[in-house]
Protein backbone atom coordinates (compact mmCIF):
# COMPACT_ATOMS: atom_id res chain seq x y z
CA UNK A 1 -69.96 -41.19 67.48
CA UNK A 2 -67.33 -38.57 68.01
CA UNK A 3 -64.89 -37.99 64.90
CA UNK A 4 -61.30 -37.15 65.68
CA UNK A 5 -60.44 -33.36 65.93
CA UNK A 6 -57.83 -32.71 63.87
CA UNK A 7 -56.41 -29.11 62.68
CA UNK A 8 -55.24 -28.53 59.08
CA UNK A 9 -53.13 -25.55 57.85
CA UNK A 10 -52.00 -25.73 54.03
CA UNK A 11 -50.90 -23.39 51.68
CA UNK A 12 -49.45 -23.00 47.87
CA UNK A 13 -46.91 -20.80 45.85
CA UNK A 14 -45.69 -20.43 42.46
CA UNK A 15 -42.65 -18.75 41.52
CA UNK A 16 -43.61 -17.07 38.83
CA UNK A 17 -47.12 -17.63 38.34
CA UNK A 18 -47.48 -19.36 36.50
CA UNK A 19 -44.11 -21.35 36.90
CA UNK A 20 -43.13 -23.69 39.20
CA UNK A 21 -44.93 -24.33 42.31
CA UNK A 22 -44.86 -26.05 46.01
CA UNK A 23 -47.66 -27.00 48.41
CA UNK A 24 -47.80 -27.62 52.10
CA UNK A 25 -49.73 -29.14 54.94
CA UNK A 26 -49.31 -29.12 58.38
CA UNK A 27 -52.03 -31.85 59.85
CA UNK A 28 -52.37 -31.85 63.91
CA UNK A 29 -54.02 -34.19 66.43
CA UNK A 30 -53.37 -34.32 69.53
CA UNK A 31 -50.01 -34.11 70.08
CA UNK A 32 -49.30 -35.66 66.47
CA UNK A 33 -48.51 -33.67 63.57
CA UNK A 34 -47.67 -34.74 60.04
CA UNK A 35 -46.38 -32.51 57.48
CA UNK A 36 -46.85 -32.83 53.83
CA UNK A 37 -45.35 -31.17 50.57
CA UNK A 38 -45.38 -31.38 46.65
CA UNK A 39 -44.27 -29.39 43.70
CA UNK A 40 -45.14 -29.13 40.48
CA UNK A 41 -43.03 -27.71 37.12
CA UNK A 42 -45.23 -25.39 35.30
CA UNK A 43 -48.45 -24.93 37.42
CA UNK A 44 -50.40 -21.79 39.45
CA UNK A 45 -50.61 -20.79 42.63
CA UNK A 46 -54.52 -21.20 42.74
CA UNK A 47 -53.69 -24.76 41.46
CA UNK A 48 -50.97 -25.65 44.54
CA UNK A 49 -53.75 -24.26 46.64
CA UNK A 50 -56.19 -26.99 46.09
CA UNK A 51 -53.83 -29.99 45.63
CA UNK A 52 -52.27 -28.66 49.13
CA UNK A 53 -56.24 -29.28 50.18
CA UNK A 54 -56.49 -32.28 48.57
CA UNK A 55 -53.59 -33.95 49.85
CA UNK A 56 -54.08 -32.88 53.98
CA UNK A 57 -58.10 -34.20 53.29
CA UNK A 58 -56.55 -37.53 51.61
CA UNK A 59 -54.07 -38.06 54.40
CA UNK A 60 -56.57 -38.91 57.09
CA UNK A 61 -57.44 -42.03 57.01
CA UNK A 62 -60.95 -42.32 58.99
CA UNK A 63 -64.13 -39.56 58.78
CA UNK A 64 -62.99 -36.60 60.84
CA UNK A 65 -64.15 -32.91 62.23
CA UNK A 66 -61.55 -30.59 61.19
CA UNK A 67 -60.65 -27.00 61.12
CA UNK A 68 -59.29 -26.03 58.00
CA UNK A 69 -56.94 -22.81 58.04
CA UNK A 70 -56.14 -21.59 54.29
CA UNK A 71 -54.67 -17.52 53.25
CA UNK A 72 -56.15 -18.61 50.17
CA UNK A 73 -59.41 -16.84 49.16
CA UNK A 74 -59.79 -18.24 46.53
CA UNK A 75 -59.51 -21.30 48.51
CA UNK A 76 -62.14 -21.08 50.98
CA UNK A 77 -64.55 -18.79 49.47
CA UNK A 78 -64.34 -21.35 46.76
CA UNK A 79 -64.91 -24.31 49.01
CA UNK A 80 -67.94 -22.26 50.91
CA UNK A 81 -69.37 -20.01 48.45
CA UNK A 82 -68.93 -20.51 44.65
CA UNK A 83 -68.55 -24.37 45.06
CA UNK A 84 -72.95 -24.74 45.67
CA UNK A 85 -73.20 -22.57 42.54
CA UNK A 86 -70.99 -24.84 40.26
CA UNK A 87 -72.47 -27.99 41.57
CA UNK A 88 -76.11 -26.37 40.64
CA UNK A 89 -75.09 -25.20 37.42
CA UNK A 90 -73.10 -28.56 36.20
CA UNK A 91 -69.51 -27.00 36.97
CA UNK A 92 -70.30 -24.07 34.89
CA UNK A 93 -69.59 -19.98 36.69
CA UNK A 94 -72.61 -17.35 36.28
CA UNK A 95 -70.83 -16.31 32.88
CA UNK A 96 -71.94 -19.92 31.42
CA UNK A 97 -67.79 -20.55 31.45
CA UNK A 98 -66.47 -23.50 32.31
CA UNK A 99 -65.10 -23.28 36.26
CA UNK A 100 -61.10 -23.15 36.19
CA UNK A 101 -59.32 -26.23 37.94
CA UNK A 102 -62.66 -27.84 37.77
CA UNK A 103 -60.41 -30.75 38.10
CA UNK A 104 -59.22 -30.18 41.20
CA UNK A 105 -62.37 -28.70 42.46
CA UNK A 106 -64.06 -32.27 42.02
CA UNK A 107 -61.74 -33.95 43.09
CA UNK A 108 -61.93 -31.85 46.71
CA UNK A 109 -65.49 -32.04 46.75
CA UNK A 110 -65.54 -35.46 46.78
CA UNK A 111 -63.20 -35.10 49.48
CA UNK A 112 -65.02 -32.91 51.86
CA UNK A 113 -67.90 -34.90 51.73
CA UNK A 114 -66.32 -37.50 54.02
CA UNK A 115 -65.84 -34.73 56.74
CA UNK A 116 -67.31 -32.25 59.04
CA UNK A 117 -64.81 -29.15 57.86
CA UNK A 118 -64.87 -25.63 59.00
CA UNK A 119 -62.97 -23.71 56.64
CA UNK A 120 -60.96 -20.75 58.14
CA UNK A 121 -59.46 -17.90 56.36
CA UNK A 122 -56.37 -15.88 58.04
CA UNK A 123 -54.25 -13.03 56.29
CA UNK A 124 -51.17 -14.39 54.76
CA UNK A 125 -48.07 -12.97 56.40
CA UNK A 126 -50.09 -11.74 59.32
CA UNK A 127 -47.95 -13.64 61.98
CA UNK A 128 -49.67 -16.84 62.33
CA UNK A 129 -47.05 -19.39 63.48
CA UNK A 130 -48.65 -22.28 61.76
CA UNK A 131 -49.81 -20.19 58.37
CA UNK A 132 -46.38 -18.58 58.41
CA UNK A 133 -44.61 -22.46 58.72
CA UNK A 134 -46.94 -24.03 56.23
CA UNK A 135 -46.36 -20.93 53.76
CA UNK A 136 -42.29 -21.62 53.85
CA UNK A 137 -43.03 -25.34 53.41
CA UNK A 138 -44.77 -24.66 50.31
CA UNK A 139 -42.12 -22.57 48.82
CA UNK A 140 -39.33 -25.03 49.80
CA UNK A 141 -41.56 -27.54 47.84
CA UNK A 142 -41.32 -25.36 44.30
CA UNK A 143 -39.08 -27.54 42.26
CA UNK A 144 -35.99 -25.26 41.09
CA UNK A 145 -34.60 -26.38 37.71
CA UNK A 146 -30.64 -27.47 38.37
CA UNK A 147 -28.54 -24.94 37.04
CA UNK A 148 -26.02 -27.40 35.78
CA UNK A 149 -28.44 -29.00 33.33
């Protein structure tokens, strides 16, 4: 059976971090594209990373191959190198400490286990259309506290 192709771009930002922060997705197939944004009040940018992740993987609806384009290190080295290590050691880094957003780290797991994903890094702010898009999405998504209150 062939899965639907679909391309994911997502990114996160917190303003300051940690502060308030904005995630983004940009989901394509074909010539279909959905775009998806959150915020959060007191959060970090690492965090906004994976909920942007979490969010594009929760949005499709059937199994699917997808290429996954993230500036976030921390991100995809995460997702393709430390993650095996965790899951071996019961969530815990080489240190014995617990893994940080462990939370959302599960939760994406579980997530990417429904999919074939190749996970892409590209330089932030290196003139990617798509990265650059996704990365002005995000901050547009940072909740700003109203100055009137």
């Amino acid at each position: 059976m062939l899965l639907p192709e679909v391309t994911i771009y997502t990114d996160g930002a917190c303003e300051p971090n940690p502060g308030p922060g904005g995630w983004a997705a940009i989901l394509r197939y074909g010539t279909h594209e959905k775009i998806i944004s959150g915020g959060e009040p007191h959060t970090t940018s690492n965090r906004m990373e994976l909920q942007a992740a979490i969010a594009a993987l929760e949005a499709l609806n059937q199994p699917c191959r997808v290429e996954f384009y993230t500036d976030s290190q921390y991100l995809q080295r995460g997702i393709t190198t430390w993650l095996p290590q965790w899951l071996e050691r019961g969530w815990r880094k080489s240190d014995h400490k617990p893994v940080l957003n462990a939370d959302l780290w599960q939760k994406l797991y579980a997530l990417t286990l429904q999919h074939e994903i190749h996970w892409h890094w590209i330089r932030g702010h290196s003139d990617d259309p798509q990265n650059e898009r996704v990365n002005r999405l995000a901050y547009r998504a940072i909740p700003r506290s109203d100055p009137a209150a």
